[in-house]
C-alpha atoms as a PDB file:
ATOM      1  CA  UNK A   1       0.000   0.000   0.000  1.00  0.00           C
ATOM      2  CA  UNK A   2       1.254   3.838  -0.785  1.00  0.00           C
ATOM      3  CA  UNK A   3       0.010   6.592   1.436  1.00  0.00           C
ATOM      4  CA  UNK A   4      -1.404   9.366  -0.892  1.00  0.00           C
ATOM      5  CA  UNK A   5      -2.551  11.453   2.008  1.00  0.00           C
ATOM      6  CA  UNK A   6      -2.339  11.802   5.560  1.00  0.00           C
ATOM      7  CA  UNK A   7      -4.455   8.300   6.775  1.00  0.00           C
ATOM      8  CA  UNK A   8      -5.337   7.507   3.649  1.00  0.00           C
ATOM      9  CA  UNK A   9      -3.691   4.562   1.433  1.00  0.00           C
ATOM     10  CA  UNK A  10      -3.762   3.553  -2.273  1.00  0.00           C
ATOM     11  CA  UNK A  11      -4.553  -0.669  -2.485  1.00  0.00           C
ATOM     12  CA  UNK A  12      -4.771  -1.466  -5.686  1.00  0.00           C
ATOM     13  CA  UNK A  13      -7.503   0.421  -7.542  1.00  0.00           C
ATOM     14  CA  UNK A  14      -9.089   1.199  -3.885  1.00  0.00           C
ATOM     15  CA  UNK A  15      -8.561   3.602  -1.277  1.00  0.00           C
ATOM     16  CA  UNK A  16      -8.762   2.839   2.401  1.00  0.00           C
ATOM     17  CA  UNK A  17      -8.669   4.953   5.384  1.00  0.00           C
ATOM     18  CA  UNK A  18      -6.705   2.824   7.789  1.00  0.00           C
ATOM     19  CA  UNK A  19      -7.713   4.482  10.987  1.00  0.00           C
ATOM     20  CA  UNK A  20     -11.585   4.193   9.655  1.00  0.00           C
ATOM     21  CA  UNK A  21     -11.432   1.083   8.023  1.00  0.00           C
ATOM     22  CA  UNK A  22     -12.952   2.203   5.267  1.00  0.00           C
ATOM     23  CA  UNK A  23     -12.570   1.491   1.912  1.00  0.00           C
ATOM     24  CA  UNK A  24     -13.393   3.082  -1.173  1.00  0.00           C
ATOM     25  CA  UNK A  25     -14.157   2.201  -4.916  1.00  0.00           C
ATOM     26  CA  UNK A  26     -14.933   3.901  -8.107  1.00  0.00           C
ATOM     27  CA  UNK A  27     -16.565   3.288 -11.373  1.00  0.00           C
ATOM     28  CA  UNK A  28     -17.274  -0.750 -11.203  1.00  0.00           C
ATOM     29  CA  UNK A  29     -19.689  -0.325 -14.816  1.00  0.00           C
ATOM     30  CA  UNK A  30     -20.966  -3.432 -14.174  1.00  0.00           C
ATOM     31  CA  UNK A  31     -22.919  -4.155 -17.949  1.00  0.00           C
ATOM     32  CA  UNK A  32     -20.950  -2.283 -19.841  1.00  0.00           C
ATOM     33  CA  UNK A  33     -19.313  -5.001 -22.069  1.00  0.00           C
ATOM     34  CA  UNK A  34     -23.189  -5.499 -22.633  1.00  0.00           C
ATOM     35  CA  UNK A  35     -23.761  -2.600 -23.421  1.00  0.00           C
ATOM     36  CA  UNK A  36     -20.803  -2.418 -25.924  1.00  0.00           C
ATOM     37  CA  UNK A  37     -22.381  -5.891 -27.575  1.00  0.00           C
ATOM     38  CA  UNK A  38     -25.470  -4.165 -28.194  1.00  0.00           C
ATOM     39  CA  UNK A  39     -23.889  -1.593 -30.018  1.00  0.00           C
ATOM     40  CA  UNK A  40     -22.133  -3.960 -32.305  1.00  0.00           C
ATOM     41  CA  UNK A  41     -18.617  -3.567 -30.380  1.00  0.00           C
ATOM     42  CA  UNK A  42     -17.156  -7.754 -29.432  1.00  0.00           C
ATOM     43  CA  UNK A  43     -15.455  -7.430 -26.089  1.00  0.00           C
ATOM     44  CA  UNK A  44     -15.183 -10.957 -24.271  1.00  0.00           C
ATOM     45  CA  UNK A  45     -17.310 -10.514 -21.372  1.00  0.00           C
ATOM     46  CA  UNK A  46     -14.336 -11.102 -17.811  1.00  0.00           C
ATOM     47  CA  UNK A  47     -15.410  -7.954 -16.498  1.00  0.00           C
ATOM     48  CA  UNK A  48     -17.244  -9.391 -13.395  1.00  0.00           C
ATOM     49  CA  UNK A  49     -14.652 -12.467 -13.030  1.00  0.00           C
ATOM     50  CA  UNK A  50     -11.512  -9.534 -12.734  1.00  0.00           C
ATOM     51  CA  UNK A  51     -13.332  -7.333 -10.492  1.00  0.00           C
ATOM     52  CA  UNK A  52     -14.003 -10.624  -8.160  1.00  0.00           C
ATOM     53  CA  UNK A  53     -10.583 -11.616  -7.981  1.00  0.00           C
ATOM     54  CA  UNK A  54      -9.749  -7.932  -7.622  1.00  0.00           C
ATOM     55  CA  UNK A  55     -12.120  -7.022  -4.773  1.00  0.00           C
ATOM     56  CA  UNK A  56     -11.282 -10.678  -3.009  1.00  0.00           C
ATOM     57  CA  UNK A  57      -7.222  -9.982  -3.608  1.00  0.00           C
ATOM     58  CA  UNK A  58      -7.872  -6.273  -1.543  1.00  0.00           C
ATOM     59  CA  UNK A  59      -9.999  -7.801   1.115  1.00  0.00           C
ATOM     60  CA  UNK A  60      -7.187 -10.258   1.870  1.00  0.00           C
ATOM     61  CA  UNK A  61      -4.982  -7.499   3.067  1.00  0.00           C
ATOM     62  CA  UNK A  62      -6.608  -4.953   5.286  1.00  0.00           C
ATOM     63  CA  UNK A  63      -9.912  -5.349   7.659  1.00  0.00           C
ATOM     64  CA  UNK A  64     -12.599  -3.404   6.562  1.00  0.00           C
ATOM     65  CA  UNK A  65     -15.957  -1.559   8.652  1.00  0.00           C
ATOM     66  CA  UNK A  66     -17.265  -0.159   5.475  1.00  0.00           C
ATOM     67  CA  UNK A  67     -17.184   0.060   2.037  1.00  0.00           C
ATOM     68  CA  UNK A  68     -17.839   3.019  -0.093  1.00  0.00           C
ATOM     69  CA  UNK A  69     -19.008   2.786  -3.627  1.00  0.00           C
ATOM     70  CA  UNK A  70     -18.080   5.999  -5.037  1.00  0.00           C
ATOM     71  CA  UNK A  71     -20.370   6.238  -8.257  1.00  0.00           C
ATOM     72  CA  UNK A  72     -21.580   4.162 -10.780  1.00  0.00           C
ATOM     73  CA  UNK A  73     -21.171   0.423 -10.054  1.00  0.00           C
ATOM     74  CA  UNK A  74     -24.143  -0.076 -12.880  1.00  0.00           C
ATOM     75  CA  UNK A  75     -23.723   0.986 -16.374  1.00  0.00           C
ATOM     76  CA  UNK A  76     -27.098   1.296 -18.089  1.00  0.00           C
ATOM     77  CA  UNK A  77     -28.697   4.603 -17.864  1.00  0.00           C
ATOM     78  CA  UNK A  78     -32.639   4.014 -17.545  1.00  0.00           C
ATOM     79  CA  UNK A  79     -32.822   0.247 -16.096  1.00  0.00           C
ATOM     80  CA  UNK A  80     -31.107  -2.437 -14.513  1.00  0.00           C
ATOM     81  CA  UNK A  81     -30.430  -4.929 -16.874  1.00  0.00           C
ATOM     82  CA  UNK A  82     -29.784  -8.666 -15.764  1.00  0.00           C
ATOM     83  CA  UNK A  83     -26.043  -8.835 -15.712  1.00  0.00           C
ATOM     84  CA  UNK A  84     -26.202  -5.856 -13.642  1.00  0.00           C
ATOM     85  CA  UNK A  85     -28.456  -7.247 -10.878  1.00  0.00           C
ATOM     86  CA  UNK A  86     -26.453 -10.352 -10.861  1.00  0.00           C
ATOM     87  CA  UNK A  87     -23.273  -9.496 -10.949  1.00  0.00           C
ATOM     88  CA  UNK A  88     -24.138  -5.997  -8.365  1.00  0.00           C
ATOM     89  CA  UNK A  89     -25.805  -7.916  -5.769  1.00  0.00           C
ATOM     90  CA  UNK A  90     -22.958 -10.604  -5.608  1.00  0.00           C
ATOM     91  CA  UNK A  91     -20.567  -8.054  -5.227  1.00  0.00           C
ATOM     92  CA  UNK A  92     -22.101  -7.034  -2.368  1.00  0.00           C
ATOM     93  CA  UNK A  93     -22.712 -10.083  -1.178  1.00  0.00           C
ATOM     94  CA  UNK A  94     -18.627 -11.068  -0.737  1.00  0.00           C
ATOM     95  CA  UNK A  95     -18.208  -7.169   0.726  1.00  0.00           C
ATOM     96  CA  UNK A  96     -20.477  -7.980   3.077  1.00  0.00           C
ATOM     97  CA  UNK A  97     -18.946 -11.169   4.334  1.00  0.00           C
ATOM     98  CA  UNK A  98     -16.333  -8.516   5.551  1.00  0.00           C
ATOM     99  CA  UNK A  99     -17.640  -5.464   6.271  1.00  0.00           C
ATOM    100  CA  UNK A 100     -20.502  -4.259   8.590  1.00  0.00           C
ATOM    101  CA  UNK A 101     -21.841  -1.783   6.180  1.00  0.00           C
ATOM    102  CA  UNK A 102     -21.862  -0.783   2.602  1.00  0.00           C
ATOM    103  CA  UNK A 103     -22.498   3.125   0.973  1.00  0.00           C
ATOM    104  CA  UNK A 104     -23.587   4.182  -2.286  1.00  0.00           C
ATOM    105  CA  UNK A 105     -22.439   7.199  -3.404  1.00  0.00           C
ATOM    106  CA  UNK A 106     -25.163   8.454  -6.659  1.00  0.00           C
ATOM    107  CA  UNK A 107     -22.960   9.178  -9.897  1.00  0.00           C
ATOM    108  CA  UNK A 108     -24.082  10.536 -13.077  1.00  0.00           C
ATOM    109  CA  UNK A 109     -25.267   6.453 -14.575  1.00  0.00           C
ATOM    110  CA  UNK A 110     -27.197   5.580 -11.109  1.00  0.00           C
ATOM    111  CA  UNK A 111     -30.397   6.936 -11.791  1.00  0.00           C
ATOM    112  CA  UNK A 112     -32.170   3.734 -10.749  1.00  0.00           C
ATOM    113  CA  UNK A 113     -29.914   2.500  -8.115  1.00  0.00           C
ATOM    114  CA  UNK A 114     -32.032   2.890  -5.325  1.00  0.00           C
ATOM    115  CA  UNK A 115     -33.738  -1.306  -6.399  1.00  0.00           C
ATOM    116  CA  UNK A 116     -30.207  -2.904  -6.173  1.00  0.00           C
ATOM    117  CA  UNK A 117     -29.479  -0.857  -2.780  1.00  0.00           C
ATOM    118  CA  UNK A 118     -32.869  -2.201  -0.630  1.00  0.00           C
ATOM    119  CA  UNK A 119     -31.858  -6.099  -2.141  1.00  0.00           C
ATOM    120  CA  UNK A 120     -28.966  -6.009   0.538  1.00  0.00           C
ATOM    121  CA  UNK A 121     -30.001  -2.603   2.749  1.00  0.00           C
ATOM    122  CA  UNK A 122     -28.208  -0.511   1.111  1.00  0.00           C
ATOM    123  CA  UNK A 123     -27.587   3.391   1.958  1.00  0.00           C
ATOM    124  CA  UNK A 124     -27.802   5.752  -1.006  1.00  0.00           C
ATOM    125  CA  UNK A 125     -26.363   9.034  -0.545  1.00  0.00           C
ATOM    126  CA  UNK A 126     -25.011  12.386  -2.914  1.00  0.00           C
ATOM    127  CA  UNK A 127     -21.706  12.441  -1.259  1.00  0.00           C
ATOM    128  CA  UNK A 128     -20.047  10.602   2.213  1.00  0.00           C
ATOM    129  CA  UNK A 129     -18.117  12.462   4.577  1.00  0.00           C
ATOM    130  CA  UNK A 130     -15.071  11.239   6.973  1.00  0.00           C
ATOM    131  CA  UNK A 131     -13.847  14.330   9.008  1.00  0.00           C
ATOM    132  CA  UNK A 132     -12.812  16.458   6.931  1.00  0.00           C
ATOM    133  CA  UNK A 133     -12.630  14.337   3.629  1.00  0.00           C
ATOM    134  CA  UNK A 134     -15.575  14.969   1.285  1.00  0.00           C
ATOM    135  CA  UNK A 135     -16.085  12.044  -1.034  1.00  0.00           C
ATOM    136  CA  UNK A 136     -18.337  12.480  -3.893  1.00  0.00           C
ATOM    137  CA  UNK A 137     -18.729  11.135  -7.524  1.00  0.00           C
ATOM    138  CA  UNK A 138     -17.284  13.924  -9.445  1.00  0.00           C
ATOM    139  CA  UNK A 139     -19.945  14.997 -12.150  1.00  0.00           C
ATOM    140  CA  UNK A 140     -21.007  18.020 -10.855  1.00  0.00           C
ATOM    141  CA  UNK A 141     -19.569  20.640  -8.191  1.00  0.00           C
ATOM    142  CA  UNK A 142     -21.743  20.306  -4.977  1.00  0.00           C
ATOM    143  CA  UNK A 143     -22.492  23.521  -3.370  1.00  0.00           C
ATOM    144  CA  UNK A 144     -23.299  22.341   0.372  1.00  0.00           C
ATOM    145  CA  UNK A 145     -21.682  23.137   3.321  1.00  0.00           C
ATOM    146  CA  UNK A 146     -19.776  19.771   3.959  1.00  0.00           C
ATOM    147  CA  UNK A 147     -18.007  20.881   0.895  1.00  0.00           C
ATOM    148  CA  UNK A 148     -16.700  24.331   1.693  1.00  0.00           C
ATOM    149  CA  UNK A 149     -15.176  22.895   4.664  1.00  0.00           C
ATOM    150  CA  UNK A 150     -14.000  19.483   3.466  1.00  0.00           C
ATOM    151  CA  UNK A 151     -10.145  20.305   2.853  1.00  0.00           C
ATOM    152  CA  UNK A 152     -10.082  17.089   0.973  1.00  0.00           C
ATOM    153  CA  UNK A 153     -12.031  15.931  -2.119  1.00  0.00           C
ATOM    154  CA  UNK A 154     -11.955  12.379  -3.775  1.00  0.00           C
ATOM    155  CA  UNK A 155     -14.082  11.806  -7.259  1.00  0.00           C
ATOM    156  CA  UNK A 156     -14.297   9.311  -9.612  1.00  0.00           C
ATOM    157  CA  UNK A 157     -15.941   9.676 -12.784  1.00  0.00           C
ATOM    158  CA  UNK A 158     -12.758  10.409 -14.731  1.00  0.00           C
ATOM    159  CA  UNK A 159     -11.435   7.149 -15.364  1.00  0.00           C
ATOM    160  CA  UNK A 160      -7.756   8.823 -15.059  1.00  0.00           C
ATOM    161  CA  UNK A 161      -4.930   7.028 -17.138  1.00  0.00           C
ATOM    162  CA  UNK A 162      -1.531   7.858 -18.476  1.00  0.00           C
ATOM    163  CA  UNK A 163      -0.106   6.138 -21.382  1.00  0.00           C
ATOM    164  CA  UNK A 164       3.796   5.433 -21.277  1.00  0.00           C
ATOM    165  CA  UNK A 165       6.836   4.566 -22.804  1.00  0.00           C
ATOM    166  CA  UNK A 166       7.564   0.929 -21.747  1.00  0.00           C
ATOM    167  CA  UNK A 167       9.836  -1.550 -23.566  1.00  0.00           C
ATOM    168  CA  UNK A 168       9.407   0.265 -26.523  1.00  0.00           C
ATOM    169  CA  UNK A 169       6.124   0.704 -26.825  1.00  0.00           C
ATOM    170  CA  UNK A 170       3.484   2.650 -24.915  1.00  0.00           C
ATOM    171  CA  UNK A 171       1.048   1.768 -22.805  1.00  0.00           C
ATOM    172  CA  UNK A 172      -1.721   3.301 -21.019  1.00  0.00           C
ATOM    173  CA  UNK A 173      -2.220   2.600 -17.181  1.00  0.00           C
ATOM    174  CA  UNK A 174      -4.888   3.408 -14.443  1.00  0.00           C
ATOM    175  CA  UNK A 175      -3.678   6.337 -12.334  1.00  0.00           C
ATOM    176  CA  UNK A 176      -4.771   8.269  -9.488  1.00  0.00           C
ATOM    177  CA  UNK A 177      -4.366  11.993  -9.488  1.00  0.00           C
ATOM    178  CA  UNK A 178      -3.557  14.024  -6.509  1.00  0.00           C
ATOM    179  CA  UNK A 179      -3.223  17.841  -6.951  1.00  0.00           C
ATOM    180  CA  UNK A 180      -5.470  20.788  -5.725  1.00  0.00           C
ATOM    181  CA  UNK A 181      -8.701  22.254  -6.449  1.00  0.00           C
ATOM    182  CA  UNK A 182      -8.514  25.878  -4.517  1.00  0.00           C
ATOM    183  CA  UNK A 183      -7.008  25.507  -1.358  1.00  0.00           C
ATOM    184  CA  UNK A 184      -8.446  21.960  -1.304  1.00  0.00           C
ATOM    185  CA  UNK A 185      -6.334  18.388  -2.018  1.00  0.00           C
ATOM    186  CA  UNK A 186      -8.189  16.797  -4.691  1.00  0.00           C
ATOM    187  CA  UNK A 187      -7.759  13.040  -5.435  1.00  0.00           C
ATOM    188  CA  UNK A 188      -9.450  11.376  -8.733  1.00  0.00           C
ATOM    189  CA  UNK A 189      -9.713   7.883  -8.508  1.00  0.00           C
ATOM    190  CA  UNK A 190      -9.398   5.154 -11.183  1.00  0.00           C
ATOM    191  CA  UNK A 191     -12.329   3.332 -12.421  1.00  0.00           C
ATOM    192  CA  UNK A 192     -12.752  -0.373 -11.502  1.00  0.00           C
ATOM    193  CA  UNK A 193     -13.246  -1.461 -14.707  1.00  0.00           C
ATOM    194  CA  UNK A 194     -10.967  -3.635 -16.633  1.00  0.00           C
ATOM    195  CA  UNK A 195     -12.750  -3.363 -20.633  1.00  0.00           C
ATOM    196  CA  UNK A 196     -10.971  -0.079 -20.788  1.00  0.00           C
ATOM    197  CA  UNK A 197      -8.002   1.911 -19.081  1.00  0.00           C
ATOM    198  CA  UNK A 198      -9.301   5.065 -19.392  1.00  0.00           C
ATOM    199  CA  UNK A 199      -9.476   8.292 -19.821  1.00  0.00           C
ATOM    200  CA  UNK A 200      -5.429   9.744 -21.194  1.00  0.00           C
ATOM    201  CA  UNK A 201      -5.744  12.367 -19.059  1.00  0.00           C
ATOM    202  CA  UNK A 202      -2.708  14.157 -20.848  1.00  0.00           C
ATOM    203  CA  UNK A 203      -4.162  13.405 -24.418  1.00  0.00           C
ATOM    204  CA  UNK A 204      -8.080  13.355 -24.031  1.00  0.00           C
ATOM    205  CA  UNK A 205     -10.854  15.738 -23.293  1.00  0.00           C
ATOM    206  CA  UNK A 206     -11.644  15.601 -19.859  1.00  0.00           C
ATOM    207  CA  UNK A 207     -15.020  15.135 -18.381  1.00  0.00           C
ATOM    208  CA  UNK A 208     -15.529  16.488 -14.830  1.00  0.00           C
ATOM    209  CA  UNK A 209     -15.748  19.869 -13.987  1.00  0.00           C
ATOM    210  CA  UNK A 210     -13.136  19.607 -11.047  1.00  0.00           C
ATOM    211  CA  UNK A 211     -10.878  18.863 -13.705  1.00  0.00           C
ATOM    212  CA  UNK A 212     -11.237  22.410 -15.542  1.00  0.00           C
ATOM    213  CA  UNK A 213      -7.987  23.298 -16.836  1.00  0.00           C
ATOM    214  CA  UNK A 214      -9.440  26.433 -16.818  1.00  0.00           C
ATOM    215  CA  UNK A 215      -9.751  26.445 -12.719  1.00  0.00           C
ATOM    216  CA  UNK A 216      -7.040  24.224 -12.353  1.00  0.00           C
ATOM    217  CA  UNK A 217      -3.035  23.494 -13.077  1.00  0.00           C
ATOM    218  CA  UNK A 218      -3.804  20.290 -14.065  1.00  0.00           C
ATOM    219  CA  UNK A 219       0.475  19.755 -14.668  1.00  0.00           C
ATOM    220  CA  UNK A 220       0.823  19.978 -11.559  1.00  0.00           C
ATOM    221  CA  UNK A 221      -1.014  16.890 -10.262  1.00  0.00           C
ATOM    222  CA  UNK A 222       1.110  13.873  -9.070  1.00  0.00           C
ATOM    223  CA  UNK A 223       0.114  10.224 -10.846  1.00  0.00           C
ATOM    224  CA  UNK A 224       0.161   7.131  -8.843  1.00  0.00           C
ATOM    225  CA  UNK A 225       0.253   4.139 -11.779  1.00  0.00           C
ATOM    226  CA  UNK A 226      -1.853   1.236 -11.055  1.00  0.00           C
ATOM    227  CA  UNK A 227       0.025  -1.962 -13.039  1.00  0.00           C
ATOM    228  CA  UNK A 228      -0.430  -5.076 -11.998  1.00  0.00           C
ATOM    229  CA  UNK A 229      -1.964  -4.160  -8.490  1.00  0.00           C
ATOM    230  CA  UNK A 230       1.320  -2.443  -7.827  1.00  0.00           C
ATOM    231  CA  UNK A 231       1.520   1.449  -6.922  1.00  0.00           C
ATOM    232  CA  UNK A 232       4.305   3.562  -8.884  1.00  0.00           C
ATOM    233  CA  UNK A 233       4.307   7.292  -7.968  1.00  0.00           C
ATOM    234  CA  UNK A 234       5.395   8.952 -10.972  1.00  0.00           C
ATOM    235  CA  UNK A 235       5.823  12.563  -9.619  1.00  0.00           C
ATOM    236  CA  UNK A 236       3.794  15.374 -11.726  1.00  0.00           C
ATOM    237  CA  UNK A 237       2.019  14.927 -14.986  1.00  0.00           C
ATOM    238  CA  UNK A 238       4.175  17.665 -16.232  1.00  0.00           C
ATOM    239  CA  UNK A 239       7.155  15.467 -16.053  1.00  0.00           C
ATOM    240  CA  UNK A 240       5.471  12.217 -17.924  1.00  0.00           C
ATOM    241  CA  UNK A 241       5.015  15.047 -20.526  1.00  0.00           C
ATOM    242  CA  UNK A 242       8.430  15.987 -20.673  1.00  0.00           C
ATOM    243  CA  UNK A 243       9.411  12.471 -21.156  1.00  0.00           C
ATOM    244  CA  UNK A 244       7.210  12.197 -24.531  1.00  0.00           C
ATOM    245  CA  UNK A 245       8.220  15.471 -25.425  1.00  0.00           C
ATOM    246  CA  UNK A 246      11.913  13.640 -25.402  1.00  0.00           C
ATOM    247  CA  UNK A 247      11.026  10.652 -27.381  1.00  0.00           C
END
């Protein structure tokens, strides 16, 4: 594990507040490789079987009170389809083998997610708060008063990646991002889906509004690569820039 912030660790794709016992996801997309089929795009459908091993491969390390879903653990927009129940409610069953309690944090897909939260009494919340961390999905800026005094924000909803030189070839790998957003620390978490990587954060348009490089110096930020379930902190983006500039 690699400590991003003061009690709080990267594991794997997750974060986890050691002191809390709570750990935190982002962006499962559970049916999106169906939803890619339907549009005519062949993925192999492994999705749920990684994110198993994945979750199971975490849970083996630390001890966990509760887990916090931050955003989007369905894909679909407007229903639930069937993979999505299935493979959502025995998620939660193995989390909550472990844990005590489980949170959903709304994002921008879980319009409906309120039917696969009662199967297992599931909270559903806008945002989740641990002193004075303010954890919410990422789509839109709240405006309450948790958030003007959090001094820390984590989102998801970007899918942050950076693509690399390695072995003479590059390759694009998960990241977290760590920088500021005001006079706040602002984290972006990875998605926990394995169909794609992401979102190039230093090639491709950006989608949430915390990550204005208007409002931001989004250079500045410090990536933590995700390969292979191990954490390499690669300093600021500006640098992995530099490097391609070079090559």
């Amino acid at each position: 594990m690699t400590k991003i912030l003061s009690g709080i660790e990267i594991i794997d794709l997750c974060l986890y507040f050691r002191k809390e016992k709570i750990l935190v996801i982002g962006d499962v997309h559970f049916g999106f490789e169906e939803s890619l089929n339907k549009q005519g795009i062949l993925v192999p459908r492994f999705q749920f079987t990684e994110v198993m091993r994945k979750v199971g491969e975490v849970l083996d390390k630390v001890k966990i009170d509760t887990v916090v879903f931050n955003g989007d653990i369905k894909h679909e927009f407007g229903k639930i389809s069937d993979t999505e129940w299935r493979h959502s409610i025995r998620l939660l069953d193995l989390l909550l083998k472990y844990s005590k309690k489980i949170i959903f944090i709304k994002g921008n897909h879980d319009t409906i997610l309120s039917h696969i939260a009662k199967k297992r009494n599931v909270q559903v919340v806008e945002y989740y708060k641990i002193e004075d961390v303010y954890i919410c999905h990422g789509h839109q800026i709240p405006e309450d008063l948790d958030f003007s005094s959090a001094k820390t924000i984590i989102i998801g909803h970007e899918h942050p990646a950076v693509s690399i030189l390695r072995d003479g070839r590059t390759e694009t790998f998960k990241c977290f991002l760590k920088g500021k957003y005001g006079r706040k620390n602002l984290i972006v978490m990875p998605s926990f889906n394995f169909v794609t990587e992401g979102t190039d954060v230093l090639r491709e348009m950006l989608l949430s509004p915390f990550l204005n490089r208007k409002k931001i110096k989004l250079y500045d930020f410090e990536a933590y690569v995700v390969a292979e379930g191990e954490i390499y902190p690669f300093g600021k983006l500006r640098n992995i820039k530099d490097i391609r500039k070079e090559k």
